[in-house]
C-alpha atoms as a PDB file:
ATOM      1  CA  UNK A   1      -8.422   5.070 -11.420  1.00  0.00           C
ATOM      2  CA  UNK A   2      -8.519   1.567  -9.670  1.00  0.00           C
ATOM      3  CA  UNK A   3      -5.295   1.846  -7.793  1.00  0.00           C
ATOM      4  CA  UNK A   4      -5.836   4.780  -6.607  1.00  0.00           C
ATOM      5  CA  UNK A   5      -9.480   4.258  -5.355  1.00  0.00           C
ATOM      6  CA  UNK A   6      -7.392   0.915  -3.558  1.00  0.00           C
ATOM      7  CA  UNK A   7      -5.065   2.805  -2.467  1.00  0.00           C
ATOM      8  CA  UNK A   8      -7.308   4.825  -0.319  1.00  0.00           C
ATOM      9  CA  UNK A   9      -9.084   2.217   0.830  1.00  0.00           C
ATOM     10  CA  UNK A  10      -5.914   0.647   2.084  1.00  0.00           C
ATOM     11  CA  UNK A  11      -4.881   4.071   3.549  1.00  0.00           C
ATOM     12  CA  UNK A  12      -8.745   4.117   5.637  1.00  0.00           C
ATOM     13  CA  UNK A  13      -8.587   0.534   7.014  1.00  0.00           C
ATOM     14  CA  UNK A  14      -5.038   1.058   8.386  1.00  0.00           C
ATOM     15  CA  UNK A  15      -6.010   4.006  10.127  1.00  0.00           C
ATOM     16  CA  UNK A  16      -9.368   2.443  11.287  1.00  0.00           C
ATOM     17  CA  UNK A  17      -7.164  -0.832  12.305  1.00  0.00           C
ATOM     18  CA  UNK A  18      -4.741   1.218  14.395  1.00  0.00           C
ATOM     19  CA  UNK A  19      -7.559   3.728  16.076  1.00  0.00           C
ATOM     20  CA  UNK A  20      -9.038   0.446  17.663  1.00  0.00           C
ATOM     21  CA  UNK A  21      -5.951  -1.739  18.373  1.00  0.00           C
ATOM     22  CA  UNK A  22      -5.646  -0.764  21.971  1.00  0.00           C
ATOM     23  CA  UNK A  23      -8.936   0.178  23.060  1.00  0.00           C
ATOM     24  CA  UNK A  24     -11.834  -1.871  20.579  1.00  0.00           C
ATOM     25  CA  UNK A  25      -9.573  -4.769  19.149  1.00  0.00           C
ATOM     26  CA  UNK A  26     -12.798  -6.627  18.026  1.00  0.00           C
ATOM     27  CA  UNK A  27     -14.052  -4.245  16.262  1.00  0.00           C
ATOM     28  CA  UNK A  28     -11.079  -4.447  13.890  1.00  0.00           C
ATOM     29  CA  UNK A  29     -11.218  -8.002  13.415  1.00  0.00           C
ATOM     30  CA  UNK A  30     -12.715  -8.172  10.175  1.00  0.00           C
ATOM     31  CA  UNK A  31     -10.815  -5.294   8.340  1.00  0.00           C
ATOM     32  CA  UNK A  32      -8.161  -7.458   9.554  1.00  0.00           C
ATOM     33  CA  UNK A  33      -9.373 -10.771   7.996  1.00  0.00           C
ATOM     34  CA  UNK A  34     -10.876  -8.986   4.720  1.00  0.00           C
ATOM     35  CA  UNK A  35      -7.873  -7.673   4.329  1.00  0.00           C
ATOM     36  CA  UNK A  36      -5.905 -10.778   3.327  1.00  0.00           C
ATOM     37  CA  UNK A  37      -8.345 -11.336  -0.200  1.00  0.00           C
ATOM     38  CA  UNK A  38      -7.421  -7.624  -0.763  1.00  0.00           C
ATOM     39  CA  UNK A  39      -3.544  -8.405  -0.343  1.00  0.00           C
ATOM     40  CA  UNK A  40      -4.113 -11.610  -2.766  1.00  0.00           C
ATOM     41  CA  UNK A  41      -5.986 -10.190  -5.282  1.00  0.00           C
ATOM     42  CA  UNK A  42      -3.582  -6.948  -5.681  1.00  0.00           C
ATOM     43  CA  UNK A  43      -0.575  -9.487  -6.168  1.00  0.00           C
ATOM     44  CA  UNK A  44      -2.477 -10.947  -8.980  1.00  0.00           C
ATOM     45  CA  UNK A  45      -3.379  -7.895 -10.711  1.00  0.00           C
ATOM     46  CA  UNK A  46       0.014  -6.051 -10.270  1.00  0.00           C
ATOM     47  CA  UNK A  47       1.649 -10.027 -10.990  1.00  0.00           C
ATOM     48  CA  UNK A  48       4.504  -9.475  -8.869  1.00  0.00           C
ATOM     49  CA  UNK A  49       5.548 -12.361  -7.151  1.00  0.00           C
ATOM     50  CA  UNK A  50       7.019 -10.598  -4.015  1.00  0.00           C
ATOM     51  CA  UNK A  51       3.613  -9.320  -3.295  1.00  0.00           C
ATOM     52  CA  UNK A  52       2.276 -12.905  -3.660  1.00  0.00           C
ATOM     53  CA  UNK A  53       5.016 -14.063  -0.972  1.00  0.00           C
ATOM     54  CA  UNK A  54       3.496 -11.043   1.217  1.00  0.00           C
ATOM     55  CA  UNK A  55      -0.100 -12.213   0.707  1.00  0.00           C
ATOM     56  CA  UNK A  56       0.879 -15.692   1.885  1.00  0.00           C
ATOM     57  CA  UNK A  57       2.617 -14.463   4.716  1.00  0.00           C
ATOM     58  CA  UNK A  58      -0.050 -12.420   5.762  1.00  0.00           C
ATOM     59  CA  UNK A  59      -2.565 -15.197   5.805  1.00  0.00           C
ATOM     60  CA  UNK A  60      -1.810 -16.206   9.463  1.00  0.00           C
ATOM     61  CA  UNK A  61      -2.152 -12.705  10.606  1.00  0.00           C
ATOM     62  CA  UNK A  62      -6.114 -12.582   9.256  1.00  0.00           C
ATOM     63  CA  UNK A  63      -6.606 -15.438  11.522  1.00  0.00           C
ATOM     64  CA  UNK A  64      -9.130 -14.221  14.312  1.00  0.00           C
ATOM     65  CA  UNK A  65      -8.925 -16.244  17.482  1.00  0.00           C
ATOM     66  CA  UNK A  66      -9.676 -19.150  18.248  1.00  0.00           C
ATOM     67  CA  UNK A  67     -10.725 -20.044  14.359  1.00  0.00           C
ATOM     68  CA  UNK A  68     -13.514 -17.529  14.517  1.00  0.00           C
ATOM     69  CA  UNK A  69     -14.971 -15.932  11.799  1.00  0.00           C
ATOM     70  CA  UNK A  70     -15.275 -11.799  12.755  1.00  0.00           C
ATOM     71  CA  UNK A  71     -18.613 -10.511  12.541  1.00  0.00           C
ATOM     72  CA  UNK A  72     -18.884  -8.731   8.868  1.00  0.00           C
ATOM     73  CA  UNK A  73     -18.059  -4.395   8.889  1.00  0.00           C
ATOM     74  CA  UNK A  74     -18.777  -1.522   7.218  1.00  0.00           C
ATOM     75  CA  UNK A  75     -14.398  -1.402   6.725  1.00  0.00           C
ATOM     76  CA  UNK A  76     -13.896  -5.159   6.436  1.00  0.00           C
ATOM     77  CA  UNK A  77     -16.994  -4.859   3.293  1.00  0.00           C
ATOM     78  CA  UNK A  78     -14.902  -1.815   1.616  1.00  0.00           C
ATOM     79  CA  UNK A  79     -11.485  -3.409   1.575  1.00  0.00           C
ATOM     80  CA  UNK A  80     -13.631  -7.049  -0.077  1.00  0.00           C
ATOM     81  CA  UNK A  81     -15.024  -4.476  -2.943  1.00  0.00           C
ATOM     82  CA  UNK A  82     -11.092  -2.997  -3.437  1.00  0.00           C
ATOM     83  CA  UNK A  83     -10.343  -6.518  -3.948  1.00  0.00           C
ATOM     84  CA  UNK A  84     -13.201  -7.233  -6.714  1.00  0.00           C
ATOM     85  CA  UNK A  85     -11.913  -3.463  -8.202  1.00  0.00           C
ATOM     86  CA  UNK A  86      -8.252  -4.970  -8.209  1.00  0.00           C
ATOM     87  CA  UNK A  87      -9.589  -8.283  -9.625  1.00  0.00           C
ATOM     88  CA  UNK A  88     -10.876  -6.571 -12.628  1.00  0.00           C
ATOM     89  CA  UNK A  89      -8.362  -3.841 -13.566  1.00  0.00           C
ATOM     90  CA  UNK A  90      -5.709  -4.482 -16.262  1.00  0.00           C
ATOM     91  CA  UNK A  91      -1.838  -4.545 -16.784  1.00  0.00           C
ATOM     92  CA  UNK A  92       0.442  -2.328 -15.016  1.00  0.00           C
ATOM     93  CA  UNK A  93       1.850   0.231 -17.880  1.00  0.00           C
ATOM     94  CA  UNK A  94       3.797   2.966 -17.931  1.00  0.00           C
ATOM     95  CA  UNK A  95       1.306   5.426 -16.820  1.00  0.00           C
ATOM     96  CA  UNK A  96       0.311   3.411 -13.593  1.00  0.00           C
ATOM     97  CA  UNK A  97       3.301   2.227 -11.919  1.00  0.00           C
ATOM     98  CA  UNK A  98       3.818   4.942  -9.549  1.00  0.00           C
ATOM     99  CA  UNK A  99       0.463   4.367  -8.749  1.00  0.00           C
ATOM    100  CA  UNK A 100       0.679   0.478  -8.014  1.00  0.00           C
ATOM    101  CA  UNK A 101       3.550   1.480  -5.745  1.00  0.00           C
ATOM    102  CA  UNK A 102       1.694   3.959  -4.255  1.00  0.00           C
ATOM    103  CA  UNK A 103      -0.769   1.038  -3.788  1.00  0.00           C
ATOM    104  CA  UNK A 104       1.804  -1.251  -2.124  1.00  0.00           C
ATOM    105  CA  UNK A 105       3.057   1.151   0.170  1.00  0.00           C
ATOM    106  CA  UNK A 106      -0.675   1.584   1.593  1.00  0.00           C
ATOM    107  CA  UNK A 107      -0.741  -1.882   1.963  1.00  0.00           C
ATOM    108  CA  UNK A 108       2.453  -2.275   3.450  1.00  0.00           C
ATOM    109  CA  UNK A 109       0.482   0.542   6.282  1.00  0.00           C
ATOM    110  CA  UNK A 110      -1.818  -1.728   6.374  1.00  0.00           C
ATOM    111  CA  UNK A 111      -0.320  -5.062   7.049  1.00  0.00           C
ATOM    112  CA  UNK A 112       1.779  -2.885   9.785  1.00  0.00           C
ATOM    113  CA  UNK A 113      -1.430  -1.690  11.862  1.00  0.00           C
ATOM    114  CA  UNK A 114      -2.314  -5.309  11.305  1.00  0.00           C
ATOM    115  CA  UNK A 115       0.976  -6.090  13.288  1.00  0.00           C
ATOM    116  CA  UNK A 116       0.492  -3.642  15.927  1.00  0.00           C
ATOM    117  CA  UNK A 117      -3.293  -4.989  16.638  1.00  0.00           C
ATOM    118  CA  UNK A 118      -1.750  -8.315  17.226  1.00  0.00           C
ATOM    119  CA  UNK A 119       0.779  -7.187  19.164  1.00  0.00           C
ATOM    120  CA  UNK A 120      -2.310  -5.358  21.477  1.00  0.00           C
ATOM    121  CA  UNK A 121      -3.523  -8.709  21.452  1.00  0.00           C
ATOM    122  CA  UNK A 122      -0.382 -10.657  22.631  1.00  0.00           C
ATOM    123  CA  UNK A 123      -0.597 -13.077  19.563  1.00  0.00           C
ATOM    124  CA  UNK A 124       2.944 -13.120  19.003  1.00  0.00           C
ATOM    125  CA  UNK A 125       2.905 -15.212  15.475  1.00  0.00           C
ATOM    126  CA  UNK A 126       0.326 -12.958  14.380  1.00  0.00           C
ATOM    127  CA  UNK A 127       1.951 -10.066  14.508  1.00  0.00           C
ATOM    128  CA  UNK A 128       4.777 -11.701  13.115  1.00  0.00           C
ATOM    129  CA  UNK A 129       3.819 -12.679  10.698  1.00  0.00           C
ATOM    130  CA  UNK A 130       2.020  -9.265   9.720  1.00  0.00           C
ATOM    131  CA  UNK A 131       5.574  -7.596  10.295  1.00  0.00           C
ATOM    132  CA  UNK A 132       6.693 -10.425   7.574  1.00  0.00           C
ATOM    133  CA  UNK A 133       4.045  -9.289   5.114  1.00  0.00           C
ATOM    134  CA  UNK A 134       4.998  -5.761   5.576  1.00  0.00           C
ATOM    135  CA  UNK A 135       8.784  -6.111   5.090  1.00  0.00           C
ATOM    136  CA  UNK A 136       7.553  -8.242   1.685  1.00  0.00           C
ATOM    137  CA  UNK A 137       5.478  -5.233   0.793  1.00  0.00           C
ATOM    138  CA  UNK A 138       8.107  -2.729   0.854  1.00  0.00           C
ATOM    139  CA  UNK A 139      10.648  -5.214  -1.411  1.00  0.00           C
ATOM    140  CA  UNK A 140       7.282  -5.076  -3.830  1.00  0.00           C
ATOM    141  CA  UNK A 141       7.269  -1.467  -3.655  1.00  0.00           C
ATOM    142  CA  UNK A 142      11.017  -1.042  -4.083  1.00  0.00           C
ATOM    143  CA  UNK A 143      10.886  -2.964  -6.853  1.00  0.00           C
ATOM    144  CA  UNK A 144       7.966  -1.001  -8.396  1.00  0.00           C
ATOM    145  CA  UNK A 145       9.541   2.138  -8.553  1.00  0.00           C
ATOM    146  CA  UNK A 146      12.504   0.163 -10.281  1.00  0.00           C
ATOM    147  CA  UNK A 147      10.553  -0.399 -13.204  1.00  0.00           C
ATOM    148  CA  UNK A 148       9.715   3.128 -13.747  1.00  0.00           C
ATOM    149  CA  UNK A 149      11.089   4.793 -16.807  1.00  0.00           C
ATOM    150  CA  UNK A 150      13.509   7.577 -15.993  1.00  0.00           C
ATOM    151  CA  UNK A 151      12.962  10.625 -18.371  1.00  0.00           C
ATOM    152  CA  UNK A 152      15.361  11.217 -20.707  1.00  0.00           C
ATOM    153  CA  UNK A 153      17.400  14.519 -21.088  1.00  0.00           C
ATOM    154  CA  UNK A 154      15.512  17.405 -21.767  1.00  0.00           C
ATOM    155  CA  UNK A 155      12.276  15.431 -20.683  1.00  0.00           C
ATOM    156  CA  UNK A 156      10.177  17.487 -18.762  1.00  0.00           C
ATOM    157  CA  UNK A 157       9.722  15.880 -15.232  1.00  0.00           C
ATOM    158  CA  UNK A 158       6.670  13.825 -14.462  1.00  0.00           C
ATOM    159  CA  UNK A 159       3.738  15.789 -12.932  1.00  0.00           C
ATOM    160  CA  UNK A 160       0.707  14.967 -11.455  1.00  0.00           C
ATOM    161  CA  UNK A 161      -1.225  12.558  -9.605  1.00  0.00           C
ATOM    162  CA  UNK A 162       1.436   9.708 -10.644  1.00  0.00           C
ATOM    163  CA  UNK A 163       4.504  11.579  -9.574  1.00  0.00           C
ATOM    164  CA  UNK A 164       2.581  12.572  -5.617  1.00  0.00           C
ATOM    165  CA  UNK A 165       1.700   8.923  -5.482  1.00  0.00           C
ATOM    166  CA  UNK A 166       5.374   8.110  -6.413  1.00  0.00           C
ATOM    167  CA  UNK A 167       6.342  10.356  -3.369  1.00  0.00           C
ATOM    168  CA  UNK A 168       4.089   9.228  -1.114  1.00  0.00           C
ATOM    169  CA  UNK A 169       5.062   5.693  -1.192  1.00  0.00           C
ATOM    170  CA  UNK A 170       8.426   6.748  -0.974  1.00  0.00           C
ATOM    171  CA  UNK A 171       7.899   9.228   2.643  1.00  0.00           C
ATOM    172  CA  UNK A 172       5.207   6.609   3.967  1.00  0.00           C
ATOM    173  CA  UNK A 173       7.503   3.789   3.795  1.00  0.00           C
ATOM    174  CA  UNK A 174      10.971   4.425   3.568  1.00  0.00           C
ATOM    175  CA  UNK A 175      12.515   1.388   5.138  1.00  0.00           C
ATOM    176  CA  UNK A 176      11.750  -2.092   6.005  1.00  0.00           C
ATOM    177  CA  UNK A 177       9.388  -2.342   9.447  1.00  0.00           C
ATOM    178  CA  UNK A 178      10.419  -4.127  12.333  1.00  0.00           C
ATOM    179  CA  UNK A 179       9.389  -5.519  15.603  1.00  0.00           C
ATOM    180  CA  UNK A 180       7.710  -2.765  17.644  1.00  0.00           C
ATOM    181  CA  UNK A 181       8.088  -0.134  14.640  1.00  0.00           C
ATOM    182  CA  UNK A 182       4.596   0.751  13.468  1.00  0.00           C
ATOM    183  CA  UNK A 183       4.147   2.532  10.113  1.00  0.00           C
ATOM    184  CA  UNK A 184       2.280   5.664   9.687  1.00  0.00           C
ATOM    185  CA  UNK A 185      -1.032   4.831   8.090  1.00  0.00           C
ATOM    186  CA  UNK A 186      -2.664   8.484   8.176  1.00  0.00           C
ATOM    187  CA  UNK A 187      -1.516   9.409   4.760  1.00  0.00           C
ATOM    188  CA  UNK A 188      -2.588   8.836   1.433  1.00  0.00           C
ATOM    189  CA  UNK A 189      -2.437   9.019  -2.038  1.00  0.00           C
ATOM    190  CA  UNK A 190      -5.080  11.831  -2.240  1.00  0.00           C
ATOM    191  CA  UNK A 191      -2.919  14.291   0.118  1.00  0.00           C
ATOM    192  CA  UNK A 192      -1.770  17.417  -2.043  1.00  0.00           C
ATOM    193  CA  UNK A 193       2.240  17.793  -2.556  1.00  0.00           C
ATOM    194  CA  UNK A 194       3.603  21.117  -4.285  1.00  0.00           C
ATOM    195  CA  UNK A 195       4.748  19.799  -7.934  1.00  0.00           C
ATOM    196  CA  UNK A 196       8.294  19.572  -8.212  1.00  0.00           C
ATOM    197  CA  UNK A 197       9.771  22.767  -9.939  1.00  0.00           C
ATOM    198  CA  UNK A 198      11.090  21.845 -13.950  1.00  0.00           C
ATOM    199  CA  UNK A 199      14.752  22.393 -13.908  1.00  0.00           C
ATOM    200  CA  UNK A 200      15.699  25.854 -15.599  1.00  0.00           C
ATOM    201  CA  UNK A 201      16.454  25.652 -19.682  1.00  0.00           C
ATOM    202  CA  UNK A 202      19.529  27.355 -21.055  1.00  0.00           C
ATOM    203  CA  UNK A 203      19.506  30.456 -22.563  1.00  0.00           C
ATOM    204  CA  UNK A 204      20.053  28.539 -26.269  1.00  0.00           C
ATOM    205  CA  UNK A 205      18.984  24.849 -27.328  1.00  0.00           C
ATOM    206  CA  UNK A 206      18.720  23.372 -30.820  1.00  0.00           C
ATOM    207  CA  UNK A 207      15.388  22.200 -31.585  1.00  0.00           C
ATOM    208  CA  UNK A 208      11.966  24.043 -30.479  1.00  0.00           C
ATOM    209  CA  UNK A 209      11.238  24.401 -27.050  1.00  0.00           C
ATOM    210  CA  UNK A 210       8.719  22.282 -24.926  1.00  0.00           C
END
């Protein structure tokens, strides 16, 4: 599955992003840039416009110093092949939405680490503008996990991969960031979370059980 494979990779360069902030801020420089084509191309693909506001507001947090170009990495190259993945997978539907949020809410992590290396920095507008991008990213995923269908009674609940990615992006990024707030970036879609228990059936329904 192409979100969640993106959704990873999101989850890595965050973490890789906020391991060097403080101590080897060059050597996330081009995660950082790379990861504005990633942010673009995902709001095409998932054609949500709130993601495309994110993208655009993220653009002037890429922006190395100085109008350098970062010398090419091994993180920077994974997040510019999630963005040709994203460029070539379909429509949203039904049975990818929790996904795509799950998605967003990686690369809300992201945009957040992308804040606090800024903010290591001193390049105020940066990490403004990262914290911007973020606080876009989590009206995306909000709206997201609008769109998903509720089950209707006597549905069994929703169970696997879908439904974890669904809680992830909720517990990962439950509120908008601010100033000075980073967002955890060490978890991702591929962490295991217990199923959630069916609710019990009566003793008598019409109709044969499911």
């Amino acid at each position: 599955m192409i979100y969640r494979h993106a959704s990873r990779q999101a989850a890595r360069a965050a973490e890789h992003i906020h391991r060097c902030a403080y101590h080897e801020p060059a050597a996330a420089a081009d995660a950082a840039w790379a990861a504005a084509d990633t942010l673009h191309v995902a709001a095409r693909a998932l054609r949500s416009p709130v993601l495309r506001c994110a993208a655009g507001a993220y653009d002037r947090a890429a922006r190395a110093g100085h109008g350098r170009i970062p010398h090419r990495s091994h993180e920077g190259d994974r997040l510019r092949a999630t963005a040709r993945l994203l460029a070539m997978a379909g429509d949203v539907t039904d049975d990818t939405t929790l996904l795509a949020a799950a998605l967003i809410a990686n690369l809300a992590a992201l945009a957040a680490a992308v804040a606090e290396l800024r903010q290591a920095q001193q390049h105020a507008a940066q990490a403004a503008a990262a914290h911007s991008a973020a606080e876009h990213m989590h009206a995306a995923m909000t709206q997201a996990l609008s769109q998903e269908p509720r089950p209707v009674m006597g549905e069994a609940p929703r169970r696997g991969e879908a439904a974890r990615a669904a809680s992830i992006a909720r517990t990962d990024f439950p509120a908008s960031p601010s100033p000075g707030l980073r967002v955890p970036a060490h978890q991702s879609p591929g962490r295991p979370h217990p199923p959630p228990s069916p609710a019990p059936l009566p003793l008598k329904r019409a109709g044969p059980s499911r």
